[in-house]
N, C-alpha and C. Protein backbone atom coordinates (compact mmCIF):
# COMPACT_ATOMS: atom_id res chain seq x y z
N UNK A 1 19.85 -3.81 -5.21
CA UNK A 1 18.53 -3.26 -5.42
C UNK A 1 17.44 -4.28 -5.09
N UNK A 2 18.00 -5.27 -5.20
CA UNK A 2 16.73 -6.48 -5.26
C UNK A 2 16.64 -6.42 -3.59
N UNK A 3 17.25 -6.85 -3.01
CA UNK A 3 17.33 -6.49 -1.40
C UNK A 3 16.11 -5.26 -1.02
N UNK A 4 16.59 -4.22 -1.60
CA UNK A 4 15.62 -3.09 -1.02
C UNK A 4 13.99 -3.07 -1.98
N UNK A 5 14.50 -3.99 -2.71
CA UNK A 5 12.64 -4.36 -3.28
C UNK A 5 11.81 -5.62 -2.40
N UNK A 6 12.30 -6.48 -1.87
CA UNK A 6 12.46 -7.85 -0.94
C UNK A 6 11.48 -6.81 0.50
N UNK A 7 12.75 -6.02 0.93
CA UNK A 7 12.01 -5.40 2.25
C UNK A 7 10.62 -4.28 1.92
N UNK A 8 10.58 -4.11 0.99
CA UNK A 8 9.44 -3.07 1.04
C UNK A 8 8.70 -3.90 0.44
N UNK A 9 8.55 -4.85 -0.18
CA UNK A 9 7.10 -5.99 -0.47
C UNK A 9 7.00 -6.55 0.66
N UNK A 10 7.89 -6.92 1.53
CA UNK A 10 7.76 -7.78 3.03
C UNK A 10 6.63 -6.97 3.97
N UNK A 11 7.41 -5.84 4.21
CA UNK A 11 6.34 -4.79 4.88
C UNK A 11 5.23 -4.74 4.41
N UNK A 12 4.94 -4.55 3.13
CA UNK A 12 3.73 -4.05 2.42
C UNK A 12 2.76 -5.33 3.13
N UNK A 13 3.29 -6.63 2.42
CA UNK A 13 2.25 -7.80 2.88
C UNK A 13 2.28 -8.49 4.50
N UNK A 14 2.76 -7.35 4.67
CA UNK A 14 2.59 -7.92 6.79
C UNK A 14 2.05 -6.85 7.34
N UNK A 15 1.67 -5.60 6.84
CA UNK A 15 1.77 -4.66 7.42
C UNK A 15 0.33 -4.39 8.39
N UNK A 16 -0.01 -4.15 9.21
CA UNK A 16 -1.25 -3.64 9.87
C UNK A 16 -1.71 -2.96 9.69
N UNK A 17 -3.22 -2.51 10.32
CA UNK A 17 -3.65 -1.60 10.06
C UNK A 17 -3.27 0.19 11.00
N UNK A 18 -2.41 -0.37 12.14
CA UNK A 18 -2.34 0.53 13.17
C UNK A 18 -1.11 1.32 12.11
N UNK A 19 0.23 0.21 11.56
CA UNK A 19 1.05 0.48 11.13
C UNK A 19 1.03 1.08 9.72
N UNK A 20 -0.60 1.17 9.20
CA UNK A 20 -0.68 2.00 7.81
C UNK A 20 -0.94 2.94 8.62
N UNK A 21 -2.02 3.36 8.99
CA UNK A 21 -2.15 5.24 9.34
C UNK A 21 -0.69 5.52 9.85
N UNK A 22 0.08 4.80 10.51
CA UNK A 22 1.05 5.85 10.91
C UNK A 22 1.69 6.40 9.56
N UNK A 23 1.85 5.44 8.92
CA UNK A 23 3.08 5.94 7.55
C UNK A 23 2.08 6.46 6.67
N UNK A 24 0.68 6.58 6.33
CA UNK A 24 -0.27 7.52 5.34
C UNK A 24 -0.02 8.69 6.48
N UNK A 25 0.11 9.02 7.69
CA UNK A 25 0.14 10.20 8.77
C UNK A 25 1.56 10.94 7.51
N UNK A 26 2.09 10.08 7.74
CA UNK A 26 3.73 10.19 7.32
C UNK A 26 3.92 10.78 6.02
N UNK A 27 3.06 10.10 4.92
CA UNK A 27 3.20 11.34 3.43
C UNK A 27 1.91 12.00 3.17
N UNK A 28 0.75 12.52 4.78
CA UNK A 28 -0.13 13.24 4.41
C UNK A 28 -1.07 12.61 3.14
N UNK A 29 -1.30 11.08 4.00
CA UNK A 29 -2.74 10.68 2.90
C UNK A 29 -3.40 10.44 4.49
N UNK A 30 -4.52 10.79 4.12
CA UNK A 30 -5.83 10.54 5.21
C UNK A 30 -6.40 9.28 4.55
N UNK A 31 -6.58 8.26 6.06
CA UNK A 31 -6.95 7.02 6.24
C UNK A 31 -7.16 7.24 7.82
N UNK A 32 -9.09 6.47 7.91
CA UNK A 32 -9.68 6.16 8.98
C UNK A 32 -9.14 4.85 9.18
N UNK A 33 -9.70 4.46 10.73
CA UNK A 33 -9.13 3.00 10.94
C UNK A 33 -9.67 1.74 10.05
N UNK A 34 -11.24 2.08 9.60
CA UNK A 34 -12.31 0.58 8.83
C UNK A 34 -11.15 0.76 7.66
N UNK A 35 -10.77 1.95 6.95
CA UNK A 35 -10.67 2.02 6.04
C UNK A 35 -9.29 1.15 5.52
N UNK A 36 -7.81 1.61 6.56
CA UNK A 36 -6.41 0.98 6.97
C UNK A 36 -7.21 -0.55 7.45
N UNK A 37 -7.98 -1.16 8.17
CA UNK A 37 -7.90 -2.23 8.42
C UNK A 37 -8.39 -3.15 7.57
N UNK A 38 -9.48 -2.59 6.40
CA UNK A 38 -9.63 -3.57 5.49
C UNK A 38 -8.82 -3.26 4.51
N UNK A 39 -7.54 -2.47 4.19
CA UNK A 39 -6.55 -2.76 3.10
C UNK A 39 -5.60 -3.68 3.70
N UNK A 40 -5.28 -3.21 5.24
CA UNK A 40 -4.37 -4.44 5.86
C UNK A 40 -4.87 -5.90 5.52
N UNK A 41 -5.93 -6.09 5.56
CA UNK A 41 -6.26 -7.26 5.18
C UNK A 41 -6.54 -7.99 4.05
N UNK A 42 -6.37 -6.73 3.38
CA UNK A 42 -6.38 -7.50 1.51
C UNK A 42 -4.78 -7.85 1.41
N UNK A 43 -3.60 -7.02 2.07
CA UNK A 43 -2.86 -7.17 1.62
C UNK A 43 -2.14 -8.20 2.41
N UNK A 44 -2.75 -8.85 3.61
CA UNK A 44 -1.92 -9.59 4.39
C UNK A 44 -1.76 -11.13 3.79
N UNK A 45 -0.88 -11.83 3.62
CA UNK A 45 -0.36 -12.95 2.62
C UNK A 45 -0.81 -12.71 1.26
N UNK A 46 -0.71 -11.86 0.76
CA UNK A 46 -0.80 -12.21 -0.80
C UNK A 46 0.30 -11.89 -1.76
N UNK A 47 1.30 -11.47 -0.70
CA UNK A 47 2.62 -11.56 -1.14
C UNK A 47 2.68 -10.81 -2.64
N UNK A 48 2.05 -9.90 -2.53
CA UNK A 48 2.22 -8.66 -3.94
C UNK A 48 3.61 -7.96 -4.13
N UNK A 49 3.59 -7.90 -5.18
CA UNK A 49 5.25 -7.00 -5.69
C UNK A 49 4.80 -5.67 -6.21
N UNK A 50 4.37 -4.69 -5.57
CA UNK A 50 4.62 -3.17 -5.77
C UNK A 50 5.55 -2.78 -7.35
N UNK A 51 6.67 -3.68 -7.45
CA UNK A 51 7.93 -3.21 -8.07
C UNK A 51 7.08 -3.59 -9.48
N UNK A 52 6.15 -4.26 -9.59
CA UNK A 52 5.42 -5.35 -11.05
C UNK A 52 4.17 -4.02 -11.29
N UNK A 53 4.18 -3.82 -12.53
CA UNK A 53 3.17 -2.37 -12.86
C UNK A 53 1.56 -3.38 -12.60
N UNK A 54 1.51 -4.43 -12.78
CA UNK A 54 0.80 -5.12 -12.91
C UNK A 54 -0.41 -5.06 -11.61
N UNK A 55 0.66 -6.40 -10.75
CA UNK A 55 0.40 -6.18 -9.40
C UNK A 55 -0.34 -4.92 -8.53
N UNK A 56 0.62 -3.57 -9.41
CA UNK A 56 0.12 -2.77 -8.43
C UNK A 56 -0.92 -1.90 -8.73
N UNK A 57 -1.20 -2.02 -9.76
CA UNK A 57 -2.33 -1.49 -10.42
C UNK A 57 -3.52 -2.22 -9.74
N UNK A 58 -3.41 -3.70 -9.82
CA UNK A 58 -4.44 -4.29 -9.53
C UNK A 58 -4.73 -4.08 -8.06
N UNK A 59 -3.85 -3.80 -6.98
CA UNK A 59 -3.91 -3.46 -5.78
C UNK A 59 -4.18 -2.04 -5.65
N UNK A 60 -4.22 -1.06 -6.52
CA UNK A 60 -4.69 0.40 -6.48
C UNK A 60 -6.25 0.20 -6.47
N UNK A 61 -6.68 -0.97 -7.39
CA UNK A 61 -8.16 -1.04 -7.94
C UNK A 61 -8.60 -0.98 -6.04
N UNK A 62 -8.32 -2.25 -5.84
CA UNK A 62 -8.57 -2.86 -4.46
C UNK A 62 -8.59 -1.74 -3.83
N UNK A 63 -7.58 -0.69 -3.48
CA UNK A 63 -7.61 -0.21 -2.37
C UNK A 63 -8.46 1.14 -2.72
N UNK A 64 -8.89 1.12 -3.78
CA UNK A 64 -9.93 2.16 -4.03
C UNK A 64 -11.25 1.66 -3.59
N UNK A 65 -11.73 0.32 -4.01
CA UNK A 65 -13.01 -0.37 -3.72
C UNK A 65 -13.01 -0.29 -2.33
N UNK A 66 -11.81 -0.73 -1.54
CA UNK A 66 -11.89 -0.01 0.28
C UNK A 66 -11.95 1.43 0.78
N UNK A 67 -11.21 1.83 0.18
CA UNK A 67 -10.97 3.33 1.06
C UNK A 67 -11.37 4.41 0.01
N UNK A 68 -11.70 4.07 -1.01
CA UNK A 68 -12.29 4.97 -1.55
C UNK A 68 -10.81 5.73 -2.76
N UNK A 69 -11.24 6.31 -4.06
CA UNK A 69 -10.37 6.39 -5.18
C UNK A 69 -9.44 7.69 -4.61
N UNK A 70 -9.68 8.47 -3.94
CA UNK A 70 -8.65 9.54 -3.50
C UNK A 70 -7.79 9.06 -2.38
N UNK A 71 -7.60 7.99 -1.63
CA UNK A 71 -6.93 7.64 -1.43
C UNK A 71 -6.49 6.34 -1.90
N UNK A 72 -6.96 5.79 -2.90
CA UNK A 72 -6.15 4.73 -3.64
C UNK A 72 -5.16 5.81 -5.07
N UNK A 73 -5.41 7.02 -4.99
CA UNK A 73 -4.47 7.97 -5.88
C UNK A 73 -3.20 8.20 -4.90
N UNK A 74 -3.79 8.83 -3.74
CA UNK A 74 -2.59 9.09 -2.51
C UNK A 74 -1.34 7.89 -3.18
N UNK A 75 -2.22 6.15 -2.22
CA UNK A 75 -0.90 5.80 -2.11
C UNK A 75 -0.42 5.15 -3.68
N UNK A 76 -1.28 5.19 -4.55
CA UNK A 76 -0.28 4.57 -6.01
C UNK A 76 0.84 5.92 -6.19
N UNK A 77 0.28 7.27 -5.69
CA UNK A 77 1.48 8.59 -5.97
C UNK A 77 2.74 7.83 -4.82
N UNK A 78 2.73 6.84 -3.65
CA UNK A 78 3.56 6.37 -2.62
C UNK A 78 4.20 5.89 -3.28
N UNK A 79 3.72 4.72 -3.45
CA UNK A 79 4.31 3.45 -4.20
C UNK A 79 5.20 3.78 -5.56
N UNK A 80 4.48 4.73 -6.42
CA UNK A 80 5.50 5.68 -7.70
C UNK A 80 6.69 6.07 -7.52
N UNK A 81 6.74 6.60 -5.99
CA UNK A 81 8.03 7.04 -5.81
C UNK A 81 9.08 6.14 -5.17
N UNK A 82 8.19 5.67 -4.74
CA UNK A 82 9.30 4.12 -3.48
C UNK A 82 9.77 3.33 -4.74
N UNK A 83 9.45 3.15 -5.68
CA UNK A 83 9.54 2.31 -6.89
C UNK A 83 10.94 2.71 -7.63
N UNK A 84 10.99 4.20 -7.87
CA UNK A 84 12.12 5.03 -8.45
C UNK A 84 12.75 5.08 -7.98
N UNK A 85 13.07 4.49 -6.22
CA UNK A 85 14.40 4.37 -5.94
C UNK A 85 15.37 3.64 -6.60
């Protein structure tokens, strides 16, 4: 399990902005590009753990102050479920 928590924090904190809209395309959350490119960039090296209630709360705040609170609901409903694997 720790393995499949390893690769989905890896992604999370490398991820781009081209490479978020595709996967918000993917569970039907709407994200413009300003919006994907300044979360890509909060999240690029800060090496956050999704799996920590903590962490990801505090990164929901964030990605609401960017993209706005209906899609910082979208992806904390993402992250809820990627978590329960």
């Amino acid at each position: 399990m720790k393995i499949f928590e390893n690769i989905i924090n890896h992604k999370i904190n490398t991820i781009t902005a081209e490479e978020l809209i595709k996967y918000a395309n993917q569970f039907n959350i709407t994200v413009n590009r300003q919006q994907a490119k300044k979360i890509a960039e909060y999240l690029r090296g800060k090496n956050i753990n999704i799996f920590d209630d903590g962490q990801r709360a505090t990164l929901i705040r964030e990605i609401a102050k960017a993209a706005g609170p209906q899609i910082a609901r979208d992806v904390n409903k993402l992250f809820t479920e990627l978590v329960k694997q």
